[in-house]
C-alpha atoms as a PDB file:
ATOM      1  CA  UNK A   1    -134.105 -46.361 157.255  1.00  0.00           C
ATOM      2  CA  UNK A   2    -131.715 -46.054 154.412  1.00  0.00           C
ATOM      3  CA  UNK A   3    -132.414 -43.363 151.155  1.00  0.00           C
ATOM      4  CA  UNK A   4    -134.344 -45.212 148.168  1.00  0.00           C
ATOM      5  CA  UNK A   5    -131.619 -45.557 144.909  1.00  0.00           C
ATOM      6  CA  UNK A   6    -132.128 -43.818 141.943  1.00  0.00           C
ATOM      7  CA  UNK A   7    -130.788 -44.497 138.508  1.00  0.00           C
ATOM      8  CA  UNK A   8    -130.040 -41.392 137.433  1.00  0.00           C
ATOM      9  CA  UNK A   9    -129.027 -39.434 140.990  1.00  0.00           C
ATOM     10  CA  UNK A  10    -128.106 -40.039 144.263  1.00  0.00           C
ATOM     11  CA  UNK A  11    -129.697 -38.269 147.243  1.00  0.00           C
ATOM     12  CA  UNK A  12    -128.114 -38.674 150.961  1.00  0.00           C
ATOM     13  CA  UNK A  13    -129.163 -36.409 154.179  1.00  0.00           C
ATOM     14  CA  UNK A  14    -126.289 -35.654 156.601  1.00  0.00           C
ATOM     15  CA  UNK A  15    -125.796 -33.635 158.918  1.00  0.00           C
ATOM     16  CA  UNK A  16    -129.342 -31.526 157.763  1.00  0.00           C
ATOM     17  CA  UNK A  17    -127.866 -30.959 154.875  1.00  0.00           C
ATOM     18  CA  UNK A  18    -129.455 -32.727 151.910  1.00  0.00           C
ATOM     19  CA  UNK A  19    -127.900 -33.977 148.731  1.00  0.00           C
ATOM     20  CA  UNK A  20    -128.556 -34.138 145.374  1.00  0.00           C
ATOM     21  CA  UNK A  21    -126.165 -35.307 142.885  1.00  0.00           C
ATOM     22  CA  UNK A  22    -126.847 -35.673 139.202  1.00  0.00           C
ATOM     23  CA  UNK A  23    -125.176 -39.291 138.668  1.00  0.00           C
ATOM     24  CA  UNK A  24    -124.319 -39.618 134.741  1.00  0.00           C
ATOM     25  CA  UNK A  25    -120.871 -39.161 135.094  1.00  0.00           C
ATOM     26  CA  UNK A  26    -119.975 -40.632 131.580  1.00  0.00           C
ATOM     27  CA  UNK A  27    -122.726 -37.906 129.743  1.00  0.00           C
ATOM     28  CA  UNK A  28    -120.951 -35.505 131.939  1.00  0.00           C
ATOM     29  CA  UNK A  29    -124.491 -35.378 133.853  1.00  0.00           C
ATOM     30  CA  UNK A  30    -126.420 -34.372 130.917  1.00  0.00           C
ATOM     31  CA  UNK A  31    -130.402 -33.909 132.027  1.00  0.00           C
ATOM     32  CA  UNK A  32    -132.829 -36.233 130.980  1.00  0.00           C
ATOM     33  CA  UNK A  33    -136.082 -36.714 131.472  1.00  0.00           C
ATOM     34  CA  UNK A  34    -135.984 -39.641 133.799  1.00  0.00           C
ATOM     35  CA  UNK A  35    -133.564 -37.936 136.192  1.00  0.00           C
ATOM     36  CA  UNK A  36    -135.507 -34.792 136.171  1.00  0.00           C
ATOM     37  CA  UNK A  37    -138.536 -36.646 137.253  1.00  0.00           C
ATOM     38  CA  UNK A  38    -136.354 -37.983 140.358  1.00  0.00           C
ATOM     39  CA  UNK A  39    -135.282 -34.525 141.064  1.00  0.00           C
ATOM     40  CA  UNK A  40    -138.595 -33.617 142.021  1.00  0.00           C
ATOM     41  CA  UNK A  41    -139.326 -37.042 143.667  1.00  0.00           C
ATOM     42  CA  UNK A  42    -137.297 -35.966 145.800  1.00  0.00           C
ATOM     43  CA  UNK A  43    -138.172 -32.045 146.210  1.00  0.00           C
ATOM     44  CA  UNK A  44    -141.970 -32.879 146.430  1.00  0.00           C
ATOM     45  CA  UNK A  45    -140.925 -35.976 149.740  1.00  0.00           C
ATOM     46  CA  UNK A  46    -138.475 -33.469 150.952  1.00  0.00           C
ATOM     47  CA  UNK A  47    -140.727 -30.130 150.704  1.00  0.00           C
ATOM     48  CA  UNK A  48    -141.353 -29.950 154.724  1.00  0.00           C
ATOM     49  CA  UNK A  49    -139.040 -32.016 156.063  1.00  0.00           C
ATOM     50  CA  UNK A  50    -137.844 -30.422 159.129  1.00  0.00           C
ATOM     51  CA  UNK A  51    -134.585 -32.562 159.430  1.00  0.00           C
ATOM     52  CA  UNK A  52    -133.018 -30.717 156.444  1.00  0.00           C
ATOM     53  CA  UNK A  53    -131.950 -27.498 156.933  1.00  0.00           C
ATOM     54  CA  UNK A  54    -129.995 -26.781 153.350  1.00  0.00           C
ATOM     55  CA  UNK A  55    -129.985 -28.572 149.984  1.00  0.00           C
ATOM     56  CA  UNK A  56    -126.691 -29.143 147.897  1.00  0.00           C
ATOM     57  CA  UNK A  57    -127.034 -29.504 144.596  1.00  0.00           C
ATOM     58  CA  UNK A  58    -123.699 -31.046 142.555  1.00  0.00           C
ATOM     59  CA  UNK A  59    -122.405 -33.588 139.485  1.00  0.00           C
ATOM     60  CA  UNK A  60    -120.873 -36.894 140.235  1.00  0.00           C
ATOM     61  CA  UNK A  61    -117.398 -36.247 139.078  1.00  0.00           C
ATOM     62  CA  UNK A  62    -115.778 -33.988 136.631  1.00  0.00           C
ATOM     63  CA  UNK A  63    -118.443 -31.530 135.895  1.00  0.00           C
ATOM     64  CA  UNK A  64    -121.476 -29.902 137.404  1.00  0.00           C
ATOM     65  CA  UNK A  65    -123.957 -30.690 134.361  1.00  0.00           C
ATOM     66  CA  UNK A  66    -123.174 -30.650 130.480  1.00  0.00           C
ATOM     67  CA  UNK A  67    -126.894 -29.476 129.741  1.00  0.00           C
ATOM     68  CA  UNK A  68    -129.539 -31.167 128.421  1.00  0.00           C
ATOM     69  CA  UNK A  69    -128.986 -35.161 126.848  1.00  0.00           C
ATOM     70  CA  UNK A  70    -130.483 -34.405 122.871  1.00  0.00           C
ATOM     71  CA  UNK A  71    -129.615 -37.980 122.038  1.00  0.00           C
ATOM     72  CA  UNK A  72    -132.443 -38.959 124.782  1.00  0.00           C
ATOM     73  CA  UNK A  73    -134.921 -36.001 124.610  1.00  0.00           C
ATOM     74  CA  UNK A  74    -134.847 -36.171 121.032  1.00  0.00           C
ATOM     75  CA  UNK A  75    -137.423 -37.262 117.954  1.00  0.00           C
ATOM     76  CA  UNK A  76    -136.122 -41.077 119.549  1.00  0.00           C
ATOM     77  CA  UNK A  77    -136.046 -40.110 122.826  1.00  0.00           C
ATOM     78  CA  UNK A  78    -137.836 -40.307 125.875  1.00  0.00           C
ATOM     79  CA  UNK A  79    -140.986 -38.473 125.523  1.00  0.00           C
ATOM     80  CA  UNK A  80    -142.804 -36.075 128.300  1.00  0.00           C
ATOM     81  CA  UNK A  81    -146.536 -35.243 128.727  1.00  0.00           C
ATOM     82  CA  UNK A  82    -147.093 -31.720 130.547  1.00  0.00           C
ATOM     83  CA  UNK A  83    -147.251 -31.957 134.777  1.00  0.00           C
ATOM     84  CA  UNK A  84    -151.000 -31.906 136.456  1.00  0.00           C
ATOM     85  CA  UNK A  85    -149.373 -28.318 137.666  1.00  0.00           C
ATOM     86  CA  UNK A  86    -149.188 -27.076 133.947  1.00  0.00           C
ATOM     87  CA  UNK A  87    -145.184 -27.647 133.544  1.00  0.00           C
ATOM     88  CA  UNK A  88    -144.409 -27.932 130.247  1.00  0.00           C
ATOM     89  CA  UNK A  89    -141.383 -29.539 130.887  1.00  0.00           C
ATOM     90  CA  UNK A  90    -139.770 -31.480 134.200  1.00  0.00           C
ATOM     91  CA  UNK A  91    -136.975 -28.381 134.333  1.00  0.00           C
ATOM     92  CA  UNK A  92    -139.656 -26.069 134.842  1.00  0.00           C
ATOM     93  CA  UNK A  93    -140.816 -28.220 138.092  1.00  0.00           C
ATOM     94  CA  UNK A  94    -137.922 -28.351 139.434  1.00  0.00           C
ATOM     95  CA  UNK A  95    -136.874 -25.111 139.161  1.00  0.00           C
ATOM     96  CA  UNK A  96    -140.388 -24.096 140.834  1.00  0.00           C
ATOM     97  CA  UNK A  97    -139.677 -26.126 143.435  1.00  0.00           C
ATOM     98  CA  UNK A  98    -136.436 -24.889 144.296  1.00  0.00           C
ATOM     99  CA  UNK A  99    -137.626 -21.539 144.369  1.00  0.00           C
ATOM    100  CA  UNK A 100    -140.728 -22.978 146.589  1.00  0.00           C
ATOM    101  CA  UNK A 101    -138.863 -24.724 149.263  1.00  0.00           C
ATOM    102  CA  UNK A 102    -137.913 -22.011 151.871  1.00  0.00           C
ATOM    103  CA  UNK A 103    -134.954 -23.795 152.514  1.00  0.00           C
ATOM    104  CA  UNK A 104    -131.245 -22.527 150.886  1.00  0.00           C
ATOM    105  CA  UNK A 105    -130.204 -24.498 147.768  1.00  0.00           C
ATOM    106  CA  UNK A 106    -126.725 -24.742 147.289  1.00  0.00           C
ATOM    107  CA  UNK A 107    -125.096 -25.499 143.673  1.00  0.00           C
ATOM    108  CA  UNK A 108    -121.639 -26.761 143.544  1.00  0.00           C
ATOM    109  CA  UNK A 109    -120.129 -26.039 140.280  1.00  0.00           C
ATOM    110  CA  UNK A 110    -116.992 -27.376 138.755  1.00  0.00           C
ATOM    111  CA  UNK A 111    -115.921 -28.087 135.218  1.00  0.00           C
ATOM    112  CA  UNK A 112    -118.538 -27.784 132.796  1.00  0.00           C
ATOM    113  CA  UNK A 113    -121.995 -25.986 133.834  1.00  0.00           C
ATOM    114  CA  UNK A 114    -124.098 -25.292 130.620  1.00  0.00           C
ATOM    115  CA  UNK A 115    -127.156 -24.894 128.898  1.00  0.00           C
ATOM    116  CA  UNK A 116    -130.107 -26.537 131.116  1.00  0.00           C
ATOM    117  CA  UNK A 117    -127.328 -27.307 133.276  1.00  0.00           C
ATOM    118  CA  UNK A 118    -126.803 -23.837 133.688  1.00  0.00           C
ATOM    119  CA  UNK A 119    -130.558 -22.564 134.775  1.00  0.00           C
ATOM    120  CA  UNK A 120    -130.591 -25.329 137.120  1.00  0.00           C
ATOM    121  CA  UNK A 121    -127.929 -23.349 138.984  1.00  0.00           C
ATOM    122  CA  UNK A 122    -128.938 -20.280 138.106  1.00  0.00           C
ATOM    123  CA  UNK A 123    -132.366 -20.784 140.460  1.00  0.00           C
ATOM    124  CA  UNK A 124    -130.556 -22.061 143.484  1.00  0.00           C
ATOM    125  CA  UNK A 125    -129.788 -19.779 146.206  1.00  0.00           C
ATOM    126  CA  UNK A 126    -126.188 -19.530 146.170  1.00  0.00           C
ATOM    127  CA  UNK A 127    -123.478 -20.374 143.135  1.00  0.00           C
ATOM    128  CA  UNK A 128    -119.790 -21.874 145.175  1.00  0.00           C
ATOM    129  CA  UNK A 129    -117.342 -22.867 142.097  1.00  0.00           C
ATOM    130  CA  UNK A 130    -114.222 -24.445 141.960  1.00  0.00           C
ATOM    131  CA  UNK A 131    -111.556 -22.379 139.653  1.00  0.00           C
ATOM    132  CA  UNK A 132    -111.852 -24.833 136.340  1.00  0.00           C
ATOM    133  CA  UNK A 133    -115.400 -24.094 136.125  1.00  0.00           C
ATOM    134  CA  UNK A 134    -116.570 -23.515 132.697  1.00  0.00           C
ATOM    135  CA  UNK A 135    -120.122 -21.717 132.908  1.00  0.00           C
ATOM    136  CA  UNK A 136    -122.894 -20.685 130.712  1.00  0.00           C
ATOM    137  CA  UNK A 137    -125.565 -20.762 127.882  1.00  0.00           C
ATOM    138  CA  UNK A 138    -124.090 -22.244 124.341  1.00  0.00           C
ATOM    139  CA  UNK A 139    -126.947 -23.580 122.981  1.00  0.00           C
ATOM    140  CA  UNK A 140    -127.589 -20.078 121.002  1.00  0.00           C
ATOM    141  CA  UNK A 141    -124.519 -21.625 118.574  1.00  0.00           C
ATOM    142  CA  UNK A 142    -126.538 -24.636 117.356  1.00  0.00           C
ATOM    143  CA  UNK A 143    -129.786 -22.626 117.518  1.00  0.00           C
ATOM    144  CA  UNK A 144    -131.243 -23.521 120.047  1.00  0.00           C
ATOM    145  CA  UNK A 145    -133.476 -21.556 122.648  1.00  0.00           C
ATOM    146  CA  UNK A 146    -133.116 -21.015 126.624  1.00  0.00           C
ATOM    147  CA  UNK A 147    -136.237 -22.730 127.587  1.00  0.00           C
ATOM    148  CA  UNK A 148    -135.826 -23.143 131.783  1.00  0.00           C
ATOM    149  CA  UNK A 149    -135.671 -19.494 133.140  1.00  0.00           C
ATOM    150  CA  UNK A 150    -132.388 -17.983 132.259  1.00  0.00           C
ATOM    151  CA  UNK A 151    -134.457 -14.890 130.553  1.00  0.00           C
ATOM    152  CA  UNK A 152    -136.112 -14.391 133.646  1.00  0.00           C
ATOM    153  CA  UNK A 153    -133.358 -15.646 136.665  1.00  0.00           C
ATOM    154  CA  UNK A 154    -130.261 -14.540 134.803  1.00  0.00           C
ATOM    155  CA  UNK A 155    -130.917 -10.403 134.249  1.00  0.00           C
ATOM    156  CA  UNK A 156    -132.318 -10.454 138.103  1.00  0.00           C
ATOM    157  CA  UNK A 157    -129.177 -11.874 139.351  1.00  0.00           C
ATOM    158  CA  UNK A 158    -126.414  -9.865 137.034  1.00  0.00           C
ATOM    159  CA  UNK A 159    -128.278  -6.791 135.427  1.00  0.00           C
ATOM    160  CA  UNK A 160    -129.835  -7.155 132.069  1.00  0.00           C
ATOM    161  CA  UNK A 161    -126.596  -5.844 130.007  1.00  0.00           C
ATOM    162  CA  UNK A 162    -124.717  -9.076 131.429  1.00  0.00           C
ATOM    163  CA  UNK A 163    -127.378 -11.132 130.686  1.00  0.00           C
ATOM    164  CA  UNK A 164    -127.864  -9.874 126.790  1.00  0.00           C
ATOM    165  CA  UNK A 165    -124.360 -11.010 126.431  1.00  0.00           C
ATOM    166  CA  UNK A 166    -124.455 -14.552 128.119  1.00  0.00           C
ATOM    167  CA  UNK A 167    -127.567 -15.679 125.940  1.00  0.00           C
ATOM    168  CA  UNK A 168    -127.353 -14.007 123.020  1.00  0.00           C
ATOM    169  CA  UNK A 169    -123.067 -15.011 122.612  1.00  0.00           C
ATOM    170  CA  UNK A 170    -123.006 -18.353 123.625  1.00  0.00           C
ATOM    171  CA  UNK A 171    -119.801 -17.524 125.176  1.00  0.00           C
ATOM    172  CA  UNK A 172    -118.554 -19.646 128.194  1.00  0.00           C
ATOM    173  CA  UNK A 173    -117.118 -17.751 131.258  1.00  0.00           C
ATOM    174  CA  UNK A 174    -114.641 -19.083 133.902  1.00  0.00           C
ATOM    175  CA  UNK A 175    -114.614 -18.578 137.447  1.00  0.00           C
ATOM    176  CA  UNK A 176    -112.940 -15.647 137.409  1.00  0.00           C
ATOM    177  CA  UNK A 177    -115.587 -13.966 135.236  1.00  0.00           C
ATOM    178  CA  UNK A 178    -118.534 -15.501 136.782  1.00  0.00           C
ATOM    179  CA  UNK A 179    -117.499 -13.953 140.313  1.00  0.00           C
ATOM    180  CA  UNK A 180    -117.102 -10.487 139.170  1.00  0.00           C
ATOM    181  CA  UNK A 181    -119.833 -10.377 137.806  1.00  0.00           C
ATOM    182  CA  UNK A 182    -122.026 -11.679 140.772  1.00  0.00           C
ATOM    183  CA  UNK A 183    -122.410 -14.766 138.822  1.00  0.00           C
ATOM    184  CA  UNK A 184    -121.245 -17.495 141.511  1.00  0.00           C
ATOM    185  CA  UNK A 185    -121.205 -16.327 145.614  1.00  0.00           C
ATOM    186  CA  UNK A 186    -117.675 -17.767 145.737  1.00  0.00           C
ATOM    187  CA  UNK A 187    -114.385 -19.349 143.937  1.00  0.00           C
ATOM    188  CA  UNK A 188    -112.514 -22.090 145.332  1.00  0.00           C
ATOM    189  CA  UNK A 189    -109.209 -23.743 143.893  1.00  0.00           C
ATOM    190  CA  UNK A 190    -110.066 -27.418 142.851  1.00  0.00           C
ATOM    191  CA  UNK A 191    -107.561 -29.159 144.928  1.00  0.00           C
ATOM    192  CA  UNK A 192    -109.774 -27.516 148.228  1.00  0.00           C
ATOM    193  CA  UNK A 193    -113.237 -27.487 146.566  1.00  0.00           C
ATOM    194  CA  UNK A 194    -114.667 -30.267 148.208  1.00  0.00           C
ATOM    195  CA  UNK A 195    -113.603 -28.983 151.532  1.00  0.00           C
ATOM    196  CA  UNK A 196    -114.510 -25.492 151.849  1.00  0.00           C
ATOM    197  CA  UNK A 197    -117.603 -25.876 149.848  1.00  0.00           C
ATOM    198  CA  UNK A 198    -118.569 -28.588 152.212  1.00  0.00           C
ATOM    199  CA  UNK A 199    -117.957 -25.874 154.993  1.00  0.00           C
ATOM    200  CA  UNK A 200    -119.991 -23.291 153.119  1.00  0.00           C
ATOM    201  CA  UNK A 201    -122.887 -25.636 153.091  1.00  0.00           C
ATOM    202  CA  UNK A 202    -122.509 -26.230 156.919  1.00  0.00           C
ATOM    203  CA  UNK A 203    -122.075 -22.762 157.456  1.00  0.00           C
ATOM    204  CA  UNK A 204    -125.789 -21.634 155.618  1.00  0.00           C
ATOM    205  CA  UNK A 205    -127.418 -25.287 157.572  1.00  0.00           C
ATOM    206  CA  UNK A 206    -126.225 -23.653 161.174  1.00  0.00           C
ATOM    207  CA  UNK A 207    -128.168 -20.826 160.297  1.00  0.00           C
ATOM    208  CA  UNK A 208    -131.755 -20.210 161.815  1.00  0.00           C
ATOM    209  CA  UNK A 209    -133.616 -22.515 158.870  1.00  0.00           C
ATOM    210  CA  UNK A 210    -137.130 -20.303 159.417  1.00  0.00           C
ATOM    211  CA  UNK A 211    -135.513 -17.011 159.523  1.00  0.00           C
ATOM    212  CA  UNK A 212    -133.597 -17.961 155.687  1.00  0.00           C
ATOM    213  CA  UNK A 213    -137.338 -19.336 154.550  1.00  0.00           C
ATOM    214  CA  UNK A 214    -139.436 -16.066 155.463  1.00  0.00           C
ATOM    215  CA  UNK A 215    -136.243 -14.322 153.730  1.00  0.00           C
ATOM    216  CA  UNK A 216    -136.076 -16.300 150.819  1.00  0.00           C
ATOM    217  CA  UNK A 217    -139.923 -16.294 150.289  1.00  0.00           C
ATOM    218  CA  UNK A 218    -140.010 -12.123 150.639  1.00  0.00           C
ATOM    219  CA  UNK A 219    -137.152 -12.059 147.531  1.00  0.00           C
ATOM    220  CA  UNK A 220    -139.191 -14.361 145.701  1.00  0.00           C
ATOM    221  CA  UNK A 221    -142.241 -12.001 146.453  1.00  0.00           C
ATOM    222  CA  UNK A 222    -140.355  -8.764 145.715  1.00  0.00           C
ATOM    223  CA  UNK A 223    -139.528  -9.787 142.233  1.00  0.00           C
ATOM    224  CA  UNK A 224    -142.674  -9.306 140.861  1.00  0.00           C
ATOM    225  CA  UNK A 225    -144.211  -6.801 143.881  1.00  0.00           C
ATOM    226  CA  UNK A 226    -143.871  -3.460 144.328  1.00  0.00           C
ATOM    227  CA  UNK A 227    -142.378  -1.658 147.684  1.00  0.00           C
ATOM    228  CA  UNK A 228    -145.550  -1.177 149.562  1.00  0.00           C
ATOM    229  CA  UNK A 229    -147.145  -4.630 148.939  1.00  0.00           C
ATOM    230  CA  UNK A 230    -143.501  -6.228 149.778  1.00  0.00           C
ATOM    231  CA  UNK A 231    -143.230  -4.651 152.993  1.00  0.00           C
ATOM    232  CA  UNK A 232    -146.616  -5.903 154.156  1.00  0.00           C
ATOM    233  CA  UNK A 233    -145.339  -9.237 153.271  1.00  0.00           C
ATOM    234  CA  UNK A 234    -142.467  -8.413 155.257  1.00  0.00           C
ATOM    235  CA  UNK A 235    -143.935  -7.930 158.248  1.00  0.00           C
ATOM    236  CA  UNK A 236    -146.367 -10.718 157.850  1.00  0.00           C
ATOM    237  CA  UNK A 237    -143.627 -13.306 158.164  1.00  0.00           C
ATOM    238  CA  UNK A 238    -141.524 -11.166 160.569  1.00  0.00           C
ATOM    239  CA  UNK A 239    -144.423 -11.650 162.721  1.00  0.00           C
ATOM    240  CA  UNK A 240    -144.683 -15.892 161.732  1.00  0.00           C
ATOM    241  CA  UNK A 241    -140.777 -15.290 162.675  1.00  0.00           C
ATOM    242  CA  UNK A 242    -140.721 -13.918 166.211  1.00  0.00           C
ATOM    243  CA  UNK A 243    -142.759 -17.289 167.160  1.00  0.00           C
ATOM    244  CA  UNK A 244    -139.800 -19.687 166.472  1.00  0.00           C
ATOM    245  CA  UNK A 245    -137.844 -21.029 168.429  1.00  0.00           C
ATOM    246  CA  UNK A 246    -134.100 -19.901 166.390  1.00  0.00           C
ATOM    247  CA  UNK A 247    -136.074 -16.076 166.847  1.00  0.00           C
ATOM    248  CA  UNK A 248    -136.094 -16.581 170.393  1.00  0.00           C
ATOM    249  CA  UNK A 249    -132.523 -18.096 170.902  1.00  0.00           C
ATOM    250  CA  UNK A 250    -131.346 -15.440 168.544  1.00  0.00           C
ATOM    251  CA  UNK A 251    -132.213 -12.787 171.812  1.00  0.00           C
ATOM    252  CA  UNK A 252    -131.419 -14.772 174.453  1.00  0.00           C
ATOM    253  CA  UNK A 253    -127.968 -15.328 172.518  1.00  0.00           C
ATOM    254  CA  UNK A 254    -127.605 -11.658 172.358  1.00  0.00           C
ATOM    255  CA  UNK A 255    -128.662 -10.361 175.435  1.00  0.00           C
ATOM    256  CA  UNK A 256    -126.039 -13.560 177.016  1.00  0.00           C
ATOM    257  CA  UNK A 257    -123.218 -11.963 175.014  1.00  0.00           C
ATOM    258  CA  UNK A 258    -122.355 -15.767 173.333  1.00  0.00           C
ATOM    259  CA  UNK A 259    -123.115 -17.334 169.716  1.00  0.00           C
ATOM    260  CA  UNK A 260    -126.665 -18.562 169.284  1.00  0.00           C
ATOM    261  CA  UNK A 261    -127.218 -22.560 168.705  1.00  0.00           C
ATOM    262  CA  UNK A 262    -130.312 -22.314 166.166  1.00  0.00           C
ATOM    263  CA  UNK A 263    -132.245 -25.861 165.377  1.00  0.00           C
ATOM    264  CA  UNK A 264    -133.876 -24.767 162.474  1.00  0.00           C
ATOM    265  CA  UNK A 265    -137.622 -24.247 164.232  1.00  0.00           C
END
């Protein structure tokens, strides 16, 4: 059975690895409402589906995501009524959900990467840019708020002093920038984005799907836990862990002496 078409994105699973790809190419992927609500379409079908072992998140084209489309979320725009969940807005949902989903999220960032653009990325799992990337919060220059989780995602992933400058500038950094300051995971040259990015994402799918999901939900927990509550949660999922299958082909692997062939159960 073939994926359902969007308008505004296109989703594809290959390979366990599925896709998301904001598809407004000519509003340099600007967010709008209507694609946000097929974002988490697609989370919310996706959620448990045990074929996918990573998510990729990308722009069609030049750039990652320009930001937020004012011209359509405007006074004229599309309007948006508040989730049953209590989102205030569809970035917040999707956001939560990518933080939800114990699966790794992947963001693929080239060219431009700002505003709501930019704390879309910024709650993924891992940051892989190509070296024209342009990245960060300018919406401070027209005065205009962060209003999707860069005050709480940004100083947890760089240190608060990096953060303070980011959103409070409006400055853009490039690659360069962004990886030393633990920013993006990695920087690729644009000419061999597509391929080692692609074998990044491969890379994080071969891994033992559960395993990443206990880990990623104990980070999650740990950000707002102390240490002795967080290591009972640790060893409540190491113990969901041992059950799975990838746990016990991870010790066989070893004890064999050869690389371990996880399927993600």
């Amino acid at each position: 059975m073939g994926q359902k078409e969007f308008e505004n994105i296109i989703f594809k699973i290959e390979e366990g690895i599925g896709t998301i790809t904001l598809n407004r190419p000519k509003r340099l992927n600007a967010l709008n409402f209507p694609l946000l609500m097929e974002i988490i379409e697609i989370l919310e079908s996706n959620f448990k589906n045990k074929s996918i072992r990573a998510f990729a998140l990308e722009g069609n084209s030049k750039s990652f995501s320009s930001g937020d489309d004012l011209k359509s979320m405007g006074p004229e725009g599309v309007k948006f009524k508040p989730l049953e969940d209590g989102s205030k807005l569809p970035h917040h949902k999707v956001i939560r959900l990518i933080r939800e989903i114990q699966k790794p999220f992947i963001a693929l960032l080239q060219g431009y990467c700002l505003g709501a653009g930019f704390e879309l990325a910024l709650a993924c799992d891992f940051r892989i840019a190509a070296d024209n990337l342009k990245i960060g919060d300018q919406r401070v220059n027209r005065a205009h708020c962060v209003m999707s989780g860069a005050s709480w995602l940004l100083p947890r992933l760089i240190g608060f002093a990096w953060a303070t400058d980011i959103i409070l500038t409006g400055r853009l950094l490039d690659a360069k920038e962004a990886l030393s300051i633990g920013l993006v995971n990695k920087v690729y040259t644009l000419s061999e984005f597509s391929d080692k990015s692609e074998k990044f994402i491969q890379s994080i799918a071969n891994l033992p799907t559960k395993c990443l999901g206990y880990n990623k939900n104990m980070l999650n927990f740990s950000q707002y836990n102390e240490l002795f509550p967080s290591l009972n949660h640790e060893f409540k999922l190491y113990c969901k862990n041992i059950a799975s299958y990838d746990f016990g082909e991870g010790m066989k692997s070893f004890k064999q002496k050869r690389k371990p062939k996880f399927k993600g159960k």
